[in-house]
Protein backbone atom coordinates (compact mmCIF):
# COMPACT_ATOMS: atom_id res chain seq x y z
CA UNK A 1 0.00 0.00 0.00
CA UNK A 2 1.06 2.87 -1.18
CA UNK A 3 2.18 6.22 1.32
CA UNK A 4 -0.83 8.44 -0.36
CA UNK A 5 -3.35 5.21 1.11
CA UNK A 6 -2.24 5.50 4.69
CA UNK A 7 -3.43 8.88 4.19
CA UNK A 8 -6.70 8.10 3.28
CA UNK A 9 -7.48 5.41 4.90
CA UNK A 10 -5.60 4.23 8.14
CA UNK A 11 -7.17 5.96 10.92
CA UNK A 12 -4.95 7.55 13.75
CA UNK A 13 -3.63 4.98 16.31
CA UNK A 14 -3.40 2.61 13.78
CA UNK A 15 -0.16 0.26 13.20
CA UNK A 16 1.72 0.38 10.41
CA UNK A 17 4.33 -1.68 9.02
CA UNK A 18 6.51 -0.36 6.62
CA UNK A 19 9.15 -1.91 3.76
CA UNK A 20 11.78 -1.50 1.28
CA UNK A 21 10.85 -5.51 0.21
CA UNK A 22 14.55 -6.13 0.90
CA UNK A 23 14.66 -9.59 2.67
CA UNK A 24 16.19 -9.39 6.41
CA UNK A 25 20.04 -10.17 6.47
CA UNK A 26 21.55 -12.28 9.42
CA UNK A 27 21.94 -11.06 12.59
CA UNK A 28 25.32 -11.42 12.94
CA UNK A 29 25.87 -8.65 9.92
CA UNK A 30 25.27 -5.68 12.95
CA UNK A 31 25.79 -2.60 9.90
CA UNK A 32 23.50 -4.45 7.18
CA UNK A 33 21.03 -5.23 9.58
CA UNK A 34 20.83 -1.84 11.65
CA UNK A 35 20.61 -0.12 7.46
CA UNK A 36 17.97 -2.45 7.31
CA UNK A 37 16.08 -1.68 10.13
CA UNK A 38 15.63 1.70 9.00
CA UNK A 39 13.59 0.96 5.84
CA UNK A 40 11.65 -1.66 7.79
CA UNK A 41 9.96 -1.21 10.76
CA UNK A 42 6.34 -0.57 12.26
CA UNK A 43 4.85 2.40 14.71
CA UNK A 44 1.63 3.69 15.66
CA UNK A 45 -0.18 6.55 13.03
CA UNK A 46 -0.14 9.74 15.39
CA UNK A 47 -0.51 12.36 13.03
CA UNK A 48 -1.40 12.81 9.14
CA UNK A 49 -1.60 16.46 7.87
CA UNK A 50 -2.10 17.85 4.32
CA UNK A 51 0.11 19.17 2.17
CA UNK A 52 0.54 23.17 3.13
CA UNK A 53 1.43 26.03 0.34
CA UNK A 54 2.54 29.17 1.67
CA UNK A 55 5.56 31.81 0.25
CA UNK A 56 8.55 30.49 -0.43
CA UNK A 57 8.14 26.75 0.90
CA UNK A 58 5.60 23.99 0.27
CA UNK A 59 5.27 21.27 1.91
CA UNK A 60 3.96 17.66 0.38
CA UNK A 61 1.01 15.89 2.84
CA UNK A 62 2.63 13.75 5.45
CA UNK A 63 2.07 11.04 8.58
CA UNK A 64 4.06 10.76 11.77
CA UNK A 65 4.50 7.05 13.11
CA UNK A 66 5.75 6.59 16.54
CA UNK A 67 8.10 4.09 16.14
CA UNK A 68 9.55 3.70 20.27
CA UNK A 69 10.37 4.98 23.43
CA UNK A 70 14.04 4.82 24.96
CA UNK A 71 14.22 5.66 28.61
CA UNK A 72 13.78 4.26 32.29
CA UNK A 73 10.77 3.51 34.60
CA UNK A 74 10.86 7.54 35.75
CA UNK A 75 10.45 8.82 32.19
CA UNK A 76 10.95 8.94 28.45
CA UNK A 77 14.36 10.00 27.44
CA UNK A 78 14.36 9.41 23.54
CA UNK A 79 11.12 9.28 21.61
CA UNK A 80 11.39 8.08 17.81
CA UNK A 81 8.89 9.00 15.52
CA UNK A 82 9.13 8.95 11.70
CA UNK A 83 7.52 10.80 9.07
CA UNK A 84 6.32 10.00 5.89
CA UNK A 85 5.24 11.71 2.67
CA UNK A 86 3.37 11.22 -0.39
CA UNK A 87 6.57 10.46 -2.46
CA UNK A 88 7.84 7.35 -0.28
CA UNK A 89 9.01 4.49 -2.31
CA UNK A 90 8.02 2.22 0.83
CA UNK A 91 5.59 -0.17 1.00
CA UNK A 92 3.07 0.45 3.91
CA UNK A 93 0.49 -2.06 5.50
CA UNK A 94 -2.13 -1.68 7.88
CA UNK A 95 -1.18 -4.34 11.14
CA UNK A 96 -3.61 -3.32 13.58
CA UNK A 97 -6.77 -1.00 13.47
CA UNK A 98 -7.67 0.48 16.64
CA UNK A 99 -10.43 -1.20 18.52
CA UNK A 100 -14.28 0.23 18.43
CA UNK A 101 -15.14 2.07 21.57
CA UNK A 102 -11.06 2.92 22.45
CA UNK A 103 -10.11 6.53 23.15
CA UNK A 104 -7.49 8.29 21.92
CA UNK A 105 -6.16 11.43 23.40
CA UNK A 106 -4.65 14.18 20.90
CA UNK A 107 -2.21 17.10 22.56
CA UNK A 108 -4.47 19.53 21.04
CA UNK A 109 -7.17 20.48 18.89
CA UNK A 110 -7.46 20.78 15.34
CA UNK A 111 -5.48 19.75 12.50
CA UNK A 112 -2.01 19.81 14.53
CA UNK A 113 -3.01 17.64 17.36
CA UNK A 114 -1.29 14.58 17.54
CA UNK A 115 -1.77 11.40 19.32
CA UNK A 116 0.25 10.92 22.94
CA UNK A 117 -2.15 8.19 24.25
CA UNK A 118 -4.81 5.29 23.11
CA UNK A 119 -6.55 3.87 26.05
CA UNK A 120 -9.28 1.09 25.44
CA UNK A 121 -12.19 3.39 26.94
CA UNK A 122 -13.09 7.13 27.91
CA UNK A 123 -12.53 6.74 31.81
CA UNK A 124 -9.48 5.29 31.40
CA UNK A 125 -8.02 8.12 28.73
CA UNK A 126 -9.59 10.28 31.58
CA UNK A 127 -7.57 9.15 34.21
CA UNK A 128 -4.61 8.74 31.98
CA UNK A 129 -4.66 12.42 31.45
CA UNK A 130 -5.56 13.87 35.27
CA UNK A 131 -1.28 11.88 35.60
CA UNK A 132 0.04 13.66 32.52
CA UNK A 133 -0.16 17.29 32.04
CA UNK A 134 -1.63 18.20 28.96
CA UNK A 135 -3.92 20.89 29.56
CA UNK A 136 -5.46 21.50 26.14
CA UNK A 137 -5.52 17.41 25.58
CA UNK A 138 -8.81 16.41 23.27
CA UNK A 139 -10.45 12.88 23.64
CA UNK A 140 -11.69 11.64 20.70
CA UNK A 141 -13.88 7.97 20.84
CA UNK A 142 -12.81 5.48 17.50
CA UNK A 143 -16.21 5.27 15.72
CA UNK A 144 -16.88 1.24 13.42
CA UNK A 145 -16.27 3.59 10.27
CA UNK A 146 -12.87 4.66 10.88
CA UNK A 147 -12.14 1.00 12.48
CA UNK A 148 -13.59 -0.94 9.69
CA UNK A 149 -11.12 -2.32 6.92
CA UNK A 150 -11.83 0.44 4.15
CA UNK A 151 -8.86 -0.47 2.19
CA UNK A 152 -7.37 -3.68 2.80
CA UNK A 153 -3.54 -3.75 0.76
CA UNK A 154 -5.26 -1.44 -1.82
CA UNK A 155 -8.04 -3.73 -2.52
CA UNK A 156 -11.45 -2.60 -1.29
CA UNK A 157 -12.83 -4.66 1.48
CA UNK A 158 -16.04 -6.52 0.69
């Protein structure tokens, strides 16, 4: 599945899987396999935007998948997220949808928010956010539209 699909169709805290189609060489090849790594992977959609126009610079639409977290029971020191655009030659598939009925909680409102949390219910993304300070957070409930298999490896689902 093309780049320009996630964009239409995976809906935010969604995983996605992503490939160069180069098979995986042997672990004991630490260079190869780390250059491997980095064209094939998976992390959870947080953010898609559209492409913006403005002056000078342009910018192509986009997604942001958070790919880990680095750090130690106290806290987060290194988060990895990638981002995407139309243009990627990589291959992109839909792992996991997120479940009917789960909540996920954006930073903010709006076209900018992006995702910091997915909890399986509203209390819980409620009590997730009275321990982490984001004040202008947003909870938004995953509807069966946006969890139902629109596009299924660019095939329409029956």
């Amino acid at each position: 599945m093309s780049a320009h699909k996630i964009i239409e169709s995976a809906p935010i805290g969604a995983i996605i899987a992503w490939s160069d189609g180069a098979p995986r060489p042997p672990d004991r090849h630490r260079k190869k396999l780390s250059a491997w790594k980095e064209n094939n992977s998976q992390g959870r959609l947080i953010r898609k935007q559209g492409a913006r126009e403005g002056g000078a610079f342009d910018a192509e639409a986009n997604f942001t998948l958070h790919e880990a977290d680095y750090g130690t029971a106290s806290g987060i020191a290194i988060r990895v997220r990638r981002t995407f655009g139309l243009r990627s030659a990589l291959q992109f598939t839909i792992i996991e949808r997120p479940p009917i009925g789960s909540a996920r909680v954006f930073d903010r409102p709006g076209d900018y928010g992006e995702l910091v949390h997915l909890a399986t219910h509203r209390a819980a993304a409620e009590e997730w956010l009275s321990r982490h300070g984001y004040p202008n957070a947003v909870i938004d409930i995953v509807t069966a539209a946006e969890a139902a298999a629109d596009a299924i490896e660019g095939r329409d689902a029956a």
